[in-house]
N, C-alpha and C. Protein backbone atom coordinates (compact mmCIF):
# COMPACT_ATOMS: atom_id res chain seq x y z
N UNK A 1 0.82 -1.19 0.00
CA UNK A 1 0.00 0.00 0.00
C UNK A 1 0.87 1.25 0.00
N UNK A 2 1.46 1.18 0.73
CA UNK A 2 2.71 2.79 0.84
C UNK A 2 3.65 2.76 -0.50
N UNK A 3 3.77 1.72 -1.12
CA UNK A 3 4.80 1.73 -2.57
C UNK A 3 3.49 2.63 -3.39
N UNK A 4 2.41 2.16 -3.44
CA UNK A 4 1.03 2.35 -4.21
C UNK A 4 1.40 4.29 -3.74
N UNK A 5 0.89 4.25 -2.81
CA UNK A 5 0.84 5.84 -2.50
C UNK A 5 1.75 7.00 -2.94
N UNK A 6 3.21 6.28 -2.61
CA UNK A 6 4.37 6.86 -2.83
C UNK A 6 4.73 6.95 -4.38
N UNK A 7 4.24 6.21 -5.38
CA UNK A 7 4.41 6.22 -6.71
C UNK A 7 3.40 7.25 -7.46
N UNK A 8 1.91 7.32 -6.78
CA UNK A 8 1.16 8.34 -7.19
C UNK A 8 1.79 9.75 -6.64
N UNK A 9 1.41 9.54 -5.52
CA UNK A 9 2.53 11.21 -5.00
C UNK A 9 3.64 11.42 -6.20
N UNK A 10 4.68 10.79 -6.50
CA UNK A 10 5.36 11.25 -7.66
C UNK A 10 5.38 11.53 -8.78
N UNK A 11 4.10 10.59 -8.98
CA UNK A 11 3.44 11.24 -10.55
C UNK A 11 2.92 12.09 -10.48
N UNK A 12 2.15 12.65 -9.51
CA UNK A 12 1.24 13.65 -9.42
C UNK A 12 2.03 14.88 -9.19
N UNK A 13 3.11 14.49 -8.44
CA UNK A 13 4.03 15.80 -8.54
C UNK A 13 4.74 16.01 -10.07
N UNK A 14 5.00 14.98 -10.67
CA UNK A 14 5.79 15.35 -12.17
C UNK A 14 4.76 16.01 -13.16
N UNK A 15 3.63 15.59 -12.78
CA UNK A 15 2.73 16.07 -13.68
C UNK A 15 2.62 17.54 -13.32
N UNK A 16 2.67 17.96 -11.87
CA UNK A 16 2.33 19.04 -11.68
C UNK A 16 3.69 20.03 -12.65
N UNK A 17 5.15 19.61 -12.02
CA UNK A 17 5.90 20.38 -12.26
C UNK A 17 6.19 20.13 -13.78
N UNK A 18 5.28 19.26 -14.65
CA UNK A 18 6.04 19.68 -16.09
C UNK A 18 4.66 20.63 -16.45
N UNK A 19 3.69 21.08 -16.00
CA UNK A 19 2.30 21.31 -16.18
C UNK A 19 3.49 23.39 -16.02
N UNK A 20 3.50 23.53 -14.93
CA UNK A 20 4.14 24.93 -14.17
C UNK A 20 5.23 24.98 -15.18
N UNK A 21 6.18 23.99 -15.67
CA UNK A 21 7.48 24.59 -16.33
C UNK A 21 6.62 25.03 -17.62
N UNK A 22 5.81 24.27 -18.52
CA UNK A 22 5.59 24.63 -19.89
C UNK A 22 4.66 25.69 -19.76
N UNK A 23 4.24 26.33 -18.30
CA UNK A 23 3.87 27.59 -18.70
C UNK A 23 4.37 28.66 -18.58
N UNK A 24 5.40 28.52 -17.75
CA UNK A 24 6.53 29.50 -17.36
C UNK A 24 6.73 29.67 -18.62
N UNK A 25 7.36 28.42 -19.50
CA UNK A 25 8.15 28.68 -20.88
C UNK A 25 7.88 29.47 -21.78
N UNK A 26 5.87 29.15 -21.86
CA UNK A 26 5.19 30.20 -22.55
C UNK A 26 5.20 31.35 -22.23
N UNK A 27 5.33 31.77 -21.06
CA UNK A 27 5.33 32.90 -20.47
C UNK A 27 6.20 33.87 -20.75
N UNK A 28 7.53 32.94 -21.32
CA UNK A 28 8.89 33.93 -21.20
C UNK A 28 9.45 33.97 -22.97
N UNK A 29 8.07 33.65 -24.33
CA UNK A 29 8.18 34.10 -25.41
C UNK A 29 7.87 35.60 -25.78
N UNK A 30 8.58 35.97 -26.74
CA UNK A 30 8.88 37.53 -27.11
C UNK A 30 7.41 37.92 -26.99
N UNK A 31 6.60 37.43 -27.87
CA UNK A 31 5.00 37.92 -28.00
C UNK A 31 3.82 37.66 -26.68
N UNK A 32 4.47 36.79 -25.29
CA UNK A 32 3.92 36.76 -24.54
C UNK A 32 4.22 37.85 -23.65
N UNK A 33 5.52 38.46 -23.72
CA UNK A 33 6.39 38.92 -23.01
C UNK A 33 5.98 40.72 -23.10
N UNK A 34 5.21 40.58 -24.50
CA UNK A 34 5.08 41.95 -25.03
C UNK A 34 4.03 42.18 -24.90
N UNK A 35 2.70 41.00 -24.54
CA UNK A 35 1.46 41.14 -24.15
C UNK A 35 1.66 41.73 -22.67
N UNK A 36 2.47 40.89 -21.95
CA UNK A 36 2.26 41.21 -21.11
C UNK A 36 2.80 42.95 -20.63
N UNK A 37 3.91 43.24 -20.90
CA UNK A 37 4.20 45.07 -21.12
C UNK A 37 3.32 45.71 -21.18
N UNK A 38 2.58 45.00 -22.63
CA UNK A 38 1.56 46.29 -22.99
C UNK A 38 -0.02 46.27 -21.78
N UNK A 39 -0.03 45.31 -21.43
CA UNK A 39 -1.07 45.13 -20.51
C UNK A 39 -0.59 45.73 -19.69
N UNK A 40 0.68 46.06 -18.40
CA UNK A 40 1.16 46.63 -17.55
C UNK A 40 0.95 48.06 -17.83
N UNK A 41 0.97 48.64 -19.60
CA UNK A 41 0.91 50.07 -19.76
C UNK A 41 -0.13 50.66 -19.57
N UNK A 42 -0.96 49.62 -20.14
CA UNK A 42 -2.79 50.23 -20.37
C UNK A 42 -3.31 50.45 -18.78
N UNK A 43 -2.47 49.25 -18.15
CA UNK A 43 -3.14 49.46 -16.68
C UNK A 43 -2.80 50.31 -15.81
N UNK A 44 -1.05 50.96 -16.34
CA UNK A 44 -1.15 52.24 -15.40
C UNK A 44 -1.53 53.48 -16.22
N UNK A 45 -1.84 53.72 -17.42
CA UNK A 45 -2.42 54.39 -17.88
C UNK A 45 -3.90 54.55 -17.23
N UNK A 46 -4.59 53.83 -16.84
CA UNK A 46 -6.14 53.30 -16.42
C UNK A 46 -5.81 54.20 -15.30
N UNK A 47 -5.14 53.59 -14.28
CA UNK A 47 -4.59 54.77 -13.11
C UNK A 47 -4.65 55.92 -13.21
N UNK A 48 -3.70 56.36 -13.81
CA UNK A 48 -3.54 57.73 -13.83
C UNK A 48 -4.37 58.20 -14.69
N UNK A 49 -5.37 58.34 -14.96
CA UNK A 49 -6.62 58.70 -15.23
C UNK A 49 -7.33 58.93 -14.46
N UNK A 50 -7.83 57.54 -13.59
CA UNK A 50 -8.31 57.57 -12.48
C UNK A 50 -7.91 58.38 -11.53
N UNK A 51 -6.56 58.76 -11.09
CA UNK A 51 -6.18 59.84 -10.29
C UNK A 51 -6.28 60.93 -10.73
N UNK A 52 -6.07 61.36 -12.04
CA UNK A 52 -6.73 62.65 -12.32
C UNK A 52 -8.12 63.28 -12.61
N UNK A 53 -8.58 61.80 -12.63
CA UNK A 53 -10.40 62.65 -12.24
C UNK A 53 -10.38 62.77 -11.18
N UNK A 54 -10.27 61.75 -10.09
CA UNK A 54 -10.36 62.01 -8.67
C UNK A 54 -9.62 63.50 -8.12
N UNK A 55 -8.60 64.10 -8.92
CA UNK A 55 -7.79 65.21 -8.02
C UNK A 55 -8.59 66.14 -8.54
N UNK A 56 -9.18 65.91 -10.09
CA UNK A 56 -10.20 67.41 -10.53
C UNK A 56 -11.45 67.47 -10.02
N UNK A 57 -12.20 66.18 -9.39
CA UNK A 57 -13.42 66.00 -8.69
C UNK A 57 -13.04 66.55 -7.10
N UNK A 58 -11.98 66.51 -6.26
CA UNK A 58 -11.82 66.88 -5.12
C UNK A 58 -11.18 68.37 -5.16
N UNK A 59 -10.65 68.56 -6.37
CA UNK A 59 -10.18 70.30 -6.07
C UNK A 59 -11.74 71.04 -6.64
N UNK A 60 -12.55 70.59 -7.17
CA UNK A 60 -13.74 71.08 -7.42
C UNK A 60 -14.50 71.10 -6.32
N UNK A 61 -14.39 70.27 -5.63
CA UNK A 61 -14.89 70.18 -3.90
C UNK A 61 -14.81 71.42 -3.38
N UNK A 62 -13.23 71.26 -3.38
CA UNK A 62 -12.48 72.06 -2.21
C UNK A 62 -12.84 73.74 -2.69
N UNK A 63 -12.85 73.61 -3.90
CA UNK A 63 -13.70 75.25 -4.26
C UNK A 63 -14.67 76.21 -4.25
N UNK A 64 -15.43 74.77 -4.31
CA UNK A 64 -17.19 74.63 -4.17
C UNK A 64 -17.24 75.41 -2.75
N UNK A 65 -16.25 74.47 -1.17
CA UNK A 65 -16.81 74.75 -0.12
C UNK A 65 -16.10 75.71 0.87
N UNK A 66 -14.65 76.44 -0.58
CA UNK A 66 -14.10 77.59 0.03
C UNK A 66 -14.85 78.81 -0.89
N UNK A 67 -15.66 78.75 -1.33
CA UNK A 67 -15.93 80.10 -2.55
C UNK A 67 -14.86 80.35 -3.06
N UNK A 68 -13.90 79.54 -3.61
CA UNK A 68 -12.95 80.32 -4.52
C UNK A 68 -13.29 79.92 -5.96
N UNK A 69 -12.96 80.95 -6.78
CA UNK A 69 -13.91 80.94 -7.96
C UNK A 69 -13.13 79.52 -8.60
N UNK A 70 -13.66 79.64 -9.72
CA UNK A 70 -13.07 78.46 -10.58
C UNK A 70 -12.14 79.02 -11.56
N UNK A 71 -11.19 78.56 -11.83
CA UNK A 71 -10.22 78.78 -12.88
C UNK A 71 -10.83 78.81 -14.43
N UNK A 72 -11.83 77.86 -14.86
CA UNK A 72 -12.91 78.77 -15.79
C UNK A 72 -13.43 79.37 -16.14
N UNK A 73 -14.02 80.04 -14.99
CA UNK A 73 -15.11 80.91 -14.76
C UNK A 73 -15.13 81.81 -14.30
N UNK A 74 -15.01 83.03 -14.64
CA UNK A 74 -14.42 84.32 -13.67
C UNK A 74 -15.41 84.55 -12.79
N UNK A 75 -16.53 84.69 -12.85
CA UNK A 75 -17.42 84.68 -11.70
C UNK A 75 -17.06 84.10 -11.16
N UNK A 76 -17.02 84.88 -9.14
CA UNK A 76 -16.54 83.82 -8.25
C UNK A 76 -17.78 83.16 -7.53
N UNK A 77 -17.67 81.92 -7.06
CA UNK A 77 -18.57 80.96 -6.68
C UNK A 77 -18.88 81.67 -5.25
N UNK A 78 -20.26 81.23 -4.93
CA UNK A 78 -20.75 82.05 -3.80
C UNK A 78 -20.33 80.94 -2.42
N UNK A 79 -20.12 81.37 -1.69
CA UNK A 79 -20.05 80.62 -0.37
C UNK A 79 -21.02 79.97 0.60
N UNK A 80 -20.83 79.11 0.84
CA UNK A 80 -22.02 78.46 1.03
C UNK A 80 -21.54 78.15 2.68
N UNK A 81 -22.32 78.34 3.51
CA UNK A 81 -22.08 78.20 4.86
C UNK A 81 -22.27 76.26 5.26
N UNK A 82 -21.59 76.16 6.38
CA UNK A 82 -21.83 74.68 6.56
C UNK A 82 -23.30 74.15 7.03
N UNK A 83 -24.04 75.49 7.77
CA UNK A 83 -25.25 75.01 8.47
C UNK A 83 -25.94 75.25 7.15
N UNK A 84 -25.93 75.82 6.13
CA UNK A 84 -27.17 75.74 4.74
C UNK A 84 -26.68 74.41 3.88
N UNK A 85 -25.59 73.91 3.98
CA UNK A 85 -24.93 72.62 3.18
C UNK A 85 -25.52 71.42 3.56
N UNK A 86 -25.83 71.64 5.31
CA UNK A 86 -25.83 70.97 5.72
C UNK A 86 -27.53 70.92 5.88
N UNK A 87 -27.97 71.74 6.22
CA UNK A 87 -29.65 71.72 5.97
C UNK A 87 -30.43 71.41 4.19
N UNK A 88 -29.61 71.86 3.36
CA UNK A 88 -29.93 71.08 1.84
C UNK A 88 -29.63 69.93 2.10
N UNK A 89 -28.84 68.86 2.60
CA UNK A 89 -28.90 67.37 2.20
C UNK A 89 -30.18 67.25 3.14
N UNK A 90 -30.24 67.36 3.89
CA UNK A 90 -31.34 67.04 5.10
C UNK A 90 -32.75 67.36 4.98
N UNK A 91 -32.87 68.08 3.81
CA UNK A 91 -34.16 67.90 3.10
C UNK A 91 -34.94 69.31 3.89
N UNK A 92 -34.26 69.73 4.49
CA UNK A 92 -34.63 71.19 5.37
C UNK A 92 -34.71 72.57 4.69
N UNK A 93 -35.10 73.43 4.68
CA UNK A 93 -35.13 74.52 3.56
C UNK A 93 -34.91 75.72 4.70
């Protein structure tokens, strides 16, 4: 019984490790190699996108709730107190 066991355990391991080497192998051809780059680019490209809406959505915040005008718009934005900011979400007039 333990020869039985001990012979599967080894196949099952060879199988595993020729299964992991031939994908490594694939892994490390010019055109896999270049998929993978270009996928690394698009994805920090995706990022930094994402961080620059987020910094133009929070400096639009931060303008909104200092009255400082907008860099578009020469009219300056009116100021809005915290107790009326805070009574508009609250459904209060």
């Amino acid at each position: 019984m333990s020869r039985v066991l001990w012979f599967a355990v080894g196949a099952g391991s060879g199988v595993y490790a020729a299964v992991k080497s031939r994908r490594a192998a694939r892994r490390l051809t010019p055109q896999d190699l270049g998929d993978q780059i270009g996928a690394a680019g698009l994805g920090l490209r995706l990022f930094a996108d994402e961080v620059r809406a987020g910094m133009a959505d929070k400096e639009t915040q931060l303008r909104q709730q200092l009255g400082l005008p907008d860099p578009g718009n020469p009219k300056p934005a009116l100021a809005v107190s915290a107790a009326e900011t805070s009574a508009g979400r609250n459904g209060v007039a």
